[in-house]
PDB file of N, CA and C in Angstrom:
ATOM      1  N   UNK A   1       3.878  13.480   0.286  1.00  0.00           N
ATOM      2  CA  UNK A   1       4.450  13.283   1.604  1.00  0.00           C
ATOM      3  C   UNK A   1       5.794  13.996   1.655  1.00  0.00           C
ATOM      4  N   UNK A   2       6.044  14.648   2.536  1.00  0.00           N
ATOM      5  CA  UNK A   2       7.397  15.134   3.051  1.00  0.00           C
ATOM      6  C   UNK A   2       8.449  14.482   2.792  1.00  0.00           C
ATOM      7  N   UNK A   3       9.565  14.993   2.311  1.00  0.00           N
ATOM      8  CA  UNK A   3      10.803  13.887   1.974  1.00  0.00           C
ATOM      9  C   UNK A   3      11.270  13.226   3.202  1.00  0.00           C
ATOM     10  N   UNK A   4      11.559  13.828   4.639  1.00  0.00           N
ATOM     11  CA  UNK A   4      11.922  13.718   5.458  1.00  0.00           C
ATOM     12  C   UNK A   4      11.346  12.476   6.513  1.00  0.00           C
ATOM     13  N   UNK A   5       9.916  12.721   6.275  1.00  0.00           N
ATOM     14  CA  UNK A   5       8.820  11.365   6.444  1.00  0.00           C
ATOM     15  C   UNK A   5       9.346   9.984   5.900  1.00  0.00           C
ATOM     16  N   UNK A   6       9.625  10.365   4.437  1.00  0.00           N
ATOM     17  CA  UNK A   6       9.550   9.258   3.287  1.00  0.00           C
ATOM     18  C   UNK A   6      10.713   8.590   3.846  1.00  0.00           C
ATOM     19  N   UNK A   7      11.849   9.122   4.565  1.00  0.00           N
ATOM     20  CA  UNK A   7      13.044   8.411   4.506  1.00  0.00           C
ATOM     21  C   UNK A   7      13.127   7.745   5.775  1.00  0.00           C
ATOM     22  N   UNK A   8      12.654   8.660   6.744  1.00  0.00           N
ATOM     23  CA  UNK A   8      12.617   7.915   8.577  1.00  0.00           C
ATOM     24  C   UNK A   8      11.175   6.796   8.008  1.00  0.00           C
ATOM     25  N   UNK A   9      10.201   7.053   7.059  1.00  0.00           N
ATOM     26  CA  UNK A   9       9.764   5.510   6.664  1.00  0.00           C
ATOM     27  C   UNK A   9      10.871   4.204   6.386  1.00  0.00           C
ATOM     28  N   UNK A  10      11.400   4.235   5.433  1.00  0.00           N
ATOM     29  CA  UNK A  10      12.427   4.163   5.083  1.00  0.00           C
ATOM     30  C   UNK A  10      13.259   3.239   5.935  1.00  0.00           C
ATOM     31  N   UNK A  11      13.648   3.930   7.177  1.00  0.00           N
ATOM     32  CA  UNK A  11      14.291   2.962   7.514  1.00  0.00           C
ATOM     33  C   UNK A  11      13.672   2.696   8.963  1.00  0.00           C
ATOM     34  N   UNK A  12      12.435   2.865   8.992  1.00  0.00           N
ATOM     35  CA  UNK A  12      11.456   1.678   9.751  1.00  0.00           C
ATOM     36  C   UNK A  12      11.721   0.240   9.194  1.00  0.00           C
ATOM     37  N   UNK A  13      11.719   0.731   7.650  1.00  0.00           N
ATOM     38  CA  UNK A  13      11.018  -0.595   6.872  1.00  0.00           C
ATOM     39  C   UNK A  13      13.055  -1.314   7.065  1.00  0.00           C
ATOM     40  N   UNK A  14      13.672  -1.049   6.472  1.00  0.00           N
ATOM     41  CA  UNK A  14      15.095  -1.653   6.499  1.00  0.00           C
ATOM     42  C   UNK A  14      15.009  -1.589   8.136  1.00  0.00           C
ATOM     43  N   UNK A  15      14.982  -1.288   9.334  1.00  0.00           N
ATOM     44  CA  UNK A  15      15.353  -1.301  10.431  1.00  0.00           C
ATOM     45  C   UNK A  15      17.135  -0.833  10.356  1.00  0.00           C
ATOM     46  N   UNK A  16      17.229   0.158   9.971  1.00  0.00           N
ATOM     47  CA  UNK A  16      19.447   0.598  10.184  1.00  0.00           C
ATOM     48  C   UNK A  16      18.556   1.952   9.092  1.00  0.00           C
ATOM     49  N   UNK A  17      19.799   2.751   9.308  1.00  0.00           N
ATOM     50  CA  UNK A  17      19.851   4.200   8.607  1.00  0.00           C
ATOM     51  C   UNK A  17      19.878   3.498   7.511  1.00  0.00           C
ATOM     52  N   UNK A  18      19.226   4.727   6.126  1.00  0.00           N
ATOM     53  CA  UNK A  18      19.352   4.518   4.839  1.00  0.00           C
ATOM     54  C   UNK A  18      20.341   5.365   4.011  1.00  0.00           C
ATOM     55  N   UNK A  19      20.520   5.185   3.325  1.00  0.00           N
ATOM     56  CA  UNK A  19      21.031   6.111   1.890  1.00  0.00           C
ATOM     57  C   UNK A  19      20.477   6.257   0.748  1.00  0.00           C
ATOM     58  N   UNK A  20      19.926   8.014   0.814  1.00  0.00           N
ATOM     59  CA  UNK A  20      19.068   8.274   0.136  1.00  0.00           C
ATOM     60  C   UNK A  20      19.768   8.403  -1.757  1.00  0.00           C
ATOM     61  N   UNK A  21      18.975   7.636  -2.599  1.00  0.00           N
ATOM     62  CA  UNK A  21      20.044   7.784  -3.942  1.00  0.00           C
ATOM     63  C   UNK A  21      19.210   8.678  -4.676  1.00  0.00           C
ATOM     64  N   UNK A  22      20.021   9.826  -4.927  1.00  0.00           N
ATOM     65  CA  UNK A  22      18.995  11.248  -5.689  1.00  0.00           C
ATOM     66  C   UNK A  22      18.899  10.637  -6.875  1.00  0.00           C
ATOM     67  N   UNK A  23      17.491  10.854  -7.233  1.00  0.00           N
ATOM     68  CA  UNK A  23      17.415  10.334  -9.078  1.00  0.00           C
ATOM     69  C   UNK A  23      16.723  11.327  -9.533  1.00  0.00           C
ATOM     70  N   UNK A  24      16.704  13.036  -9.217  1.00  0.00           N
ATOM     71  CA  UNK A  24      16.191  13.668 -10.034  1.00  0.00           C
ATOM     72  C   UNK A  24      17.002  14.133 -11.081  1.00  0.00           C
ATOM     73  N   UNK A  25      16.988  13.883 -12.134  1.00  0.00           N
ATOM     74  CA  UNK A  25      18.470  13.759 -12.867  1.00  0.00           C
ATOM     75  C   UNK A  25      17.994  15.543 -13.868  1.00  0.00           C
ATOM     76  N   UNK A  26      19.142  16.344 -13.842  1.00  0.00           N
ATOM     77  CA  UNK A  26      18.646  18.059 -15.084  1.00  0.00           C
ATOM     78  C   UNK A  26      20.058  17.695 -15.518  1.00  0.00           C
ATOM     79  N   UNK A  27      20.923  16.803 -15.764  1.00  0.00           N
ATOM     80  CA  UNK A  27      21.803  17.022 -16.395  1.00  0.00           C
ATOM     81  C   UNK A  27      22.001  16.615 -17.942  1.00  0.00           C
ATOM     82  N   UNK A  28      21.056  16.341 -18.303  1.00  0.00           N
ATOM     83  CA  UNK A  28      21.050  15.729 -19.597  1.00  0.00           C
ATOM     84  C   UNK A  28      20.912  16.928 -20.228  1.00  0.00           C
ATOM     85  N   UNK A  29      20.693  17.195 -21.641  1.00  0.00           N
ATOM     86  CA  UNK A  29      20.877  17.984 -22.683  1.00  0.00           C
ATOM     87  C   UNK A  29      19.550  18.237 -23.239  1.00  0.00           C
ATOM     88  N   UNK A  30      18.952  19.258 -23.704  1.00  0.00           N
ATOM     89  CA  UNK A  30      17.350  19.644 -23.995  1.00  0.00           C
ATOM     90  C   UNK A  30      17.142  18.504 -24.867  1.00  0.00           C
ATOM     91  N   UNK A  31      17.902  17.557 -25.750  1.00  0.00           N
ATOM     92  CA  UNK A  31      17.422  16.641 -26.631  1.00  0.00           C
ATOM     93  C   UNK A  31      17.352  15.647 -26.423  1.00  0.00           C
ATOM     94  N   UNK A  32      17.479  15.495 -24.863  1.00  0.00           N
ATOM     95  CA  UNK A  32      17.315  13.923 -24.237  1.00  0.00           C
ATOM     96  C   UNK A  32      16.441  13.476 -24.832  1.00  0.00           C
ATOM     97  N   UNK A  33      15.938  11.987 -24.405  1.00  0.00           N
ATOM     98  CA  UNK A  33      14.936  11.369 -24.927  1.00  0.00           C
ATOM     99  C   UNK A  33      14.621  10.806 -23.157  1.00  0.00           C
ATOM    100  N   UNK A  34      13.091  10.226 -23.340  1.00  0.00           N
ATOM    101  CA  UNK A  34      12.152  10.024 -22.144  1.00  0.00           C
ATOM    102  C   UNK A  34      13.230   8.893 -21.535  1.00  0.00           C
ATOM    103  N   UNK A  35      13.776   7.582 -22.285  1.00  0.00           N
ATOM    104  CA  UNK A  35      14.701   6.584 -22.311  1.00  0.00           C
ATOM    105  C   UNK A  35      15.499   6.795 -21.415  1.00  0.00           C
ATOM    106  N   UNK A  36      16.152   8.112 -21.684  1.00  0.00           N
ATOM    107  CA  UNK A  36      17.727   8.291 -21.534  1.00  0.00           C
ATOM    108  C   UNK A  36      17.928   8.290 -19.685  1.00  0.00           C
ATOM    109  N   UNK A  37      16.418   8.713 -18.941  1.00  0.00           N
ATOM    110  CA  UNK A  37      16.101   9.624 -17.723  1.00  0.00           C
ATOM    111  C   UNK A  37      15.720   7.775 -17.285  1.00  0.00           C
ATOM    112  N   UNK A  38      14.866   6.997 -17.727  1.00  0.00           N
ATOM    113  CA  UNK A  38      14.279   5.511 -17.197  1.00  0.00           C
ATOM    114  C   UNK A  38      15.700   4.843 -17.166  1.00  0.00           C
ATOM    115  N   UNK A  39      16.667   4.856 -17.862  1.00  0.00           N
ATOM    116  CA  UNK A  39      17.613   3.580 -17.943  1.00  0.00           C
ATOM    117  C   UNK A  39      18.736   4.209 -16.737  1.00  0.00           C
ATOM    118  N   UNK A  40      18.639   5.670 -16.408  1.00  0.00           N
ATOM    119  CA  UNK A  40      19.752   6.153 -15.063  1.00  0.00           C
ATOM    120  C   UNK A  40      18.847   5.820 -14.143  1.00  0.00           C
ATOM    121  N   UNK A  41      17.770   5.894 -14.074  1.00  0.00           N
ATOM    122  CA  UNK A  41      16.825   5.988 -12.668  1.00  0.00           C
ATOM    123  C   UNK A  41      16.733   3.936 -12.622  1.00  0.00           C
ATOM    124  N   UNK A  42      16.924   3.146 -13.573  1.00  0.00           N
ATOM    125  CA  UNK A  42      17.144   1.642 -13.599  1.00  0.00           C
ATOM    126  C   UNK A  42      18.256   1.503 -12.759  1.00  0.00           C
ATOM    127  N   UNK A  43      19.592   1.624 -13.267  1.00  0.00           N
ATOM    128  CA  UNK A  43      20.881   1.957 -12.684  1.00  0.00           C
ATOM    129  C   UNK A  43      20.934   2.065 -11.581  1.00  0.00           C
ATOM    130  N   UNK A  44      20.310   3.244 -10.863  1.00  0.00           N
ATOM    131  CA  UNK A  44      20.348   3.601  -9.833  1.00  0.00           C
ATOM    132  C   UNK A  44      19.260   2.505  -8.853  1.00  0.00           C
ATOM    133  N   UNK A  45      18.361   2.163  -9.402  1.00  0.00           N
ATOM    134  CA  UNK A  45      17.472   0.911  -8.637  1.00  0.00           C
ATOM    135  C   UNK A  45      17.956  -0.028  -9.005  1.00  0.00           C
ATOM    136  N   UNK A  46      18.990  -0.352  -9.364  1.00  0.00           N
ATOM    137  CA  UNK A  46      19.754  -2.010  -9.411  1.00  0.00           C
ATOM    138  C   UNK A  46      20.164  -1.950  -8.242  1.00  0.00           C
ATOM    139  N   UNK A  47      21.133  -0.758  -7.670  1.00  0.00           N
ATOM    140  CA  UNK A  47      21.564  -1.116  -6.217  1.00  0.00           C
ATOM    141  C   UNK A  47      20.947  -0.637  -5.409  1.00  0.00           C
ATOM    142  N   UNK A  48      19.731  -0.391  -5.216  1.00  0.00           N
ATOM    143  CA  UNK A  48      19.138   0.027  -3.978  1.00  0.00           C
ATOM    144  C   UNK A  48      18.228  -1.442  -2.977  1.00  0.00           C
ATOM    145  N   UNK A  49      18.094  -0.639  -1.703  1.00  0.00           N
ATOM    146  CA  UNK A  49      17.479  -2.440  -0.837  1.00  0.00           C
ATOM    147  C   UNK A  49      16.242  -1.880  -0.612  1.00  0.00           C
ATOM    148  N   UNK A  50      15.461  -0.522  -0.952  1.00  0.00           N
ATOM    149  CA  UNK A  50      14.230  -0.516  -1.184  1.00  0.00           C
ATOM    150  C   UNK A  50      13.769   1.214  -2.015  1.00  0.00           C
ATOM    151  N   UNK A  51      12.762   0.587  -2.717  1.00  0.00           N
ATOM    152  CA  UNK A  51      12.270   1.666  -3.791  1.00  0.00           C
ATOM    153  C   UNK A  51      10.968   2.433  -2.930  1.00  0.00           C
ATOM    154  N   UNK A  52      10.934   3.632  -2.815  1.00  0.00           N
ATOM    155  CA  UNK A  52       9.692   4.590  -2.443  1.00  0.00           C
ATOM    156  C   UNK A  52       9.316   5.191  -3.874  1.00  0.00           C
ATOM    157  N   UNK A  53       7.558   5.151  -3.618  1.00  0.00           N
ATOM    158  CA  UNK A  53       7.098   5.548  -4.934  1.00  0.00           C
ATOM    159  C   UNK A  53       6.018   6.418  -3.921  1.00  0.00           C
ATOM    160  N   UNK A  54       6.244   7.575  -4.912  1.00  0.00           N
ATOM    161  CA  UNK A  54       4.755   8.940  -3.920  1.00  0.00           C
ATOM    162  C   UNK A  54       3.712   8.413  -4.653  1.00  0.00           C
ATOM    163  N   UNK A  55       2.836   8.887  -4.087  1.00  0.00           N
ATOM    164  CA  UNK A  55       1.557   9.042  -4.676  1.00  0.00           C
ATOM    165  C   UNK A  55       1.334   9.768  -5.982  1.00  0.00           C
ATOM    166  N   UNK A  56       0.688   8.855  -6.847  1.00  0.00           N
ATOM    167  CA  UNK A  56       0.393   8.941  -8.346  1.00  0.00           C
ATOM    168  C   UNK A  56       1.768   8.780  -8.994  1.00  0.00           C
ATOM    169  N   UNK A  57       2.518   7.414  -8.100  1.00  0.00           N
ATOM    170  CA  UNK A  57       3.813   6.733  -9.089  1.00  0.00           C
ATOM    171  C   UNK A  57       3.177   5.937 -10.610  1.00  0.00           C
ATOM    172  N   UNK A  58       1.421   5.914 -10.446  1.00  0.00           N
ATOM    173  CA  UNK A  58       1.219   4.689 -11.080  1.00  0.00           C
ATOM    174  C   UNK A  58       0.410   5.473 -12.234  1.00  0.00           C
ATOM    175  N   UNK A  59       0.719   6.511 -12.687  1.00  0.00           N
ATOM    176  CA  UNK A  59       0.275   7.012 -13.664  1.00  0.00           C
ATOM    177  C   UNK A  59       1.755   7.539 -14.563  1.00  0.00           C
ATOM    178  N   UNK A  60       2.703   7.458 -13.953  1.00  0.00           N
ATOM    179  CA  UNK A  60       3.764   7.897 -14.752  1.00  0.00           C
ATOM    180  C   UNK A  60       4.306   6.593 -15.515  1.00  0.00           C
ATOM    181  N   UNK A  61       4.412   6.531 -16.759  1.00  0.00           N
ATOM    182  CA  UNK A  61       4.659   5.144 -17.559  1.00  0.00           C
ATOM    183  C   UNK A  61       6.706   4.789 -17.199  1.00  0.00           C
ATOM    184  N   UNK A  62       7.562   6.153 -16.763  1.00  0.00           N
ATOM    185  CA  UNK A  62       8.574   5.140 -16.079  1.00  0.00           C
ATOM    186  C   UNK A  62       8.305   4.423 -14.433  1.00  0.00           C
ATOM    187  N   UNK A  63       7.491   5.295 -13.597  1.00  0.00           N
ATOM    188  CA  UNK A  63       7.634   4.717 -12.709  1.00  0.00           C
ATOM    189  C   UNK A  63       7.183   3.480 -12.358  1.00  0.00           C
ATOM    190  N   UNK A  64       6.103   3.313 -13.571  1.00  0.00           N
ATOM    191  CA  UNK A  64       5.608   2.030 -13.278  1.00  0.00           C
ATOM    192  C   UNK A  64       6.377   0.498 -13.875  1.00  0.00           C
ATOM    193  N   UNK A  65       7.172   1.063 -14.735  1.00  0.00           N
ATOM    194  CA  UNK A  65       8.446   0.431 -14.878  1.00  0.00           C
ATOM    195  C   UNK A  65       9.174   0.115 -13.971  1.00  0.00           C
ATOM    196  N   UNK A  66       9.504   1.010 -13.373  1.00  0.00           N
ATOM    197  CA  UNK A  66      10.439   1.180 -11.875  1.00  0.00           C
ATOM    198  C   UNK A  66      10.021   0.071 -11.116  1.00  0.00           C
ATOM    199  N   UNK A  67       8.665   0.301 -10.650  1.00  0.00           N
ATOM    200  CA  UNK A  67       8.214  -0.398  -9.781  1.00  0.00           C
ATOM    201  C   UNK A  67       7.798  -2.003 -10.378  1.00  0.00           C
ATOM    202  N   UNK A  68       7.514  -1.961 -11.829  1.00  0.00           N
ATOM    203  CA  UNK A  68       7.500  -3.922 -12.150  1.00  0.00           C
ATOM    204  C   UNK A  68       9.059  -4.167 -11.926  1.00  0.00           C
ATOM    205  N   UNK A  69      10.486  -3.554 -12.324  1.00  0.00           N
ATOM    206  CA  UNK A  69      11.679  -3.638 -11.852  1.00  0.00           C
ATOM    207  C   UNK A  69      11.729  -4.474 -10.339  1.00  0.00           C
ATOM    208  N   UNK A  70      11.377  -3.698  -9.355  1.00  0.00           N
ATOM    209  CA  UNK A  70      11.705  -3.274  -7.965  1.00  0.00           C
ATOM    210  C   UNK A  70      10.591  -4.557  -7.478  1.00  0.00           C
ATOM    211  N   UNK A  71       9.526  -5.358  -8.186  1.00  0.00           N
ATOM    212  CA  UNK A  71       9.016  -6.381  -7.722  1.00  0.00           C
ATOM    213  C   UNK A  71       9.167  -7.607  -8.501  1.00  0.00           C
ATOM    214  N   UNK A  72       9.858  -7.737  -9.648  1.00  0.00           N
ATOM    215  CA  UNK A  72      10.439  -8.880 -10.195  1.00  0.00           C
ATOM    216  C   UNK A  72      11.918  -8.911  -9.603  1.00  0.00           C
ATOM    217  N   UNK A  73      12.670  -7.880  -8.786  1.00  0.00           N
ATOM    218  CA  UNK A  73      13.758  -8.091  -9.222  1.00  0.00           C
ATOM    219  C   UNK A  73      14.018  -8.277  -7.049  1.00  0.00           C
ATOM    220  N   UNK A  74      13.106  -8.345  -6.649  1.00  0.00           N
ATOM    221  CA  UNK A  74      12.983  -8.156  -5.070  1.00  0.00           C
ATOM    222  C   UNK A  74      13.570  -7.066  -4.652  1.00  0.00           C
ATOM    223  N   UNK A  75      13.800  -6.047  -4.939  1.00  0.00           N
ATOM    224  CA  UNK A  75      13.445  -4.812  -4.197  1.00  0.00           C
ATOM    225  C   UNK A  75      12.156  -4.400  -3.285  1.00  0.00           C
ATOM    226  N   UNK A  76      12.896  -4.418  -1.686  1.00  0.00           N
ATOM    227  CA  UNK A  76      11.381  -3.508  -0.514  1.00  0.00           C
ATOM    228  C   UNK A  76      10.922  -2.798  -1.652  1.00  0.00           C
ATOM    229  N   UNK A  77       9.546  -2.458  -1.619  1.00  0.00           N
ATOM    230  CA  UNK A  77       8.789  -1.560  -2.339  1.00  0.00           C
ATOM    231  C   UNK A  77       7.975  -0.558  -0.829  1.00  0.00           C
ATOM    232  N   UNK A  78       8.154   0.764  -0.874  1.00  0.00           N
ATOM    233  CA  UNK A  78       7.419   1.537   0.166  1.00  0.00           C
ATOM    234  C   UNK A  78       6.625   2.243  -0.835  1.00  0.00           C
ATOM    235  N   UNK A  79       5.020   2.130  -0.493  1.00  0.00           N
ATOM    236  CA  UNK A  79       3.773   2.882  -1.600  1.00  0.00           C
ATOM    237  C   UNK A  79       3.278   4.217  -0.699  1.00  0.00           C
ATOM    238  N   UNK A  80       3.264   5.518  -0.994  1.00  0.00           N
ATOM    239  CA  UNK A  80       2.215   6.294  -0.064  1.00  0.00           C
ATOM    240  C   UNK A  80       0.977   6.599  -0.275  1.00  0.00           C
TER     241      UNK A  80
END
């Protein structure tokens, strides 16, 4: 889905403008570890008031982290 879609979803679902929090993270160092990328993208979903996951979130082993996060912890969850 279009990013632009994903976010005017977004704030159907909140009803008020959103703020989009970038979590594509290239700043780490070639020797990152898989960890290092799940515990900033955690961080960053501690303060958010709802999580969007694209299609085929549920084959990636952080996002599906993300998303048991974002429904134990009551975070909106938006699925496409």
């Amino acid at each position: 889905m279009e990013r632009n879609v994903a976010i005017e979803q977004a704030k159907v679902v909140m009803g008020e403008d959103v703020e989009v929090l970038e979590t594509f993270f290239d700043d780490f160092g070639p020797c990152a570890k898989p960890l290092q990328y799940l515990a900033r993208s955690l961080d960053y979903l501690a303060t958010a008031d709802v999580a969007y996951f694209v299609e085929g979130w549920d084959k990636a082993r952080g996002c599906k982290i993300e998303y048991l996060c974002a429904e134990e912890y009551g975070i909106k969850i938006i699925e496409e």
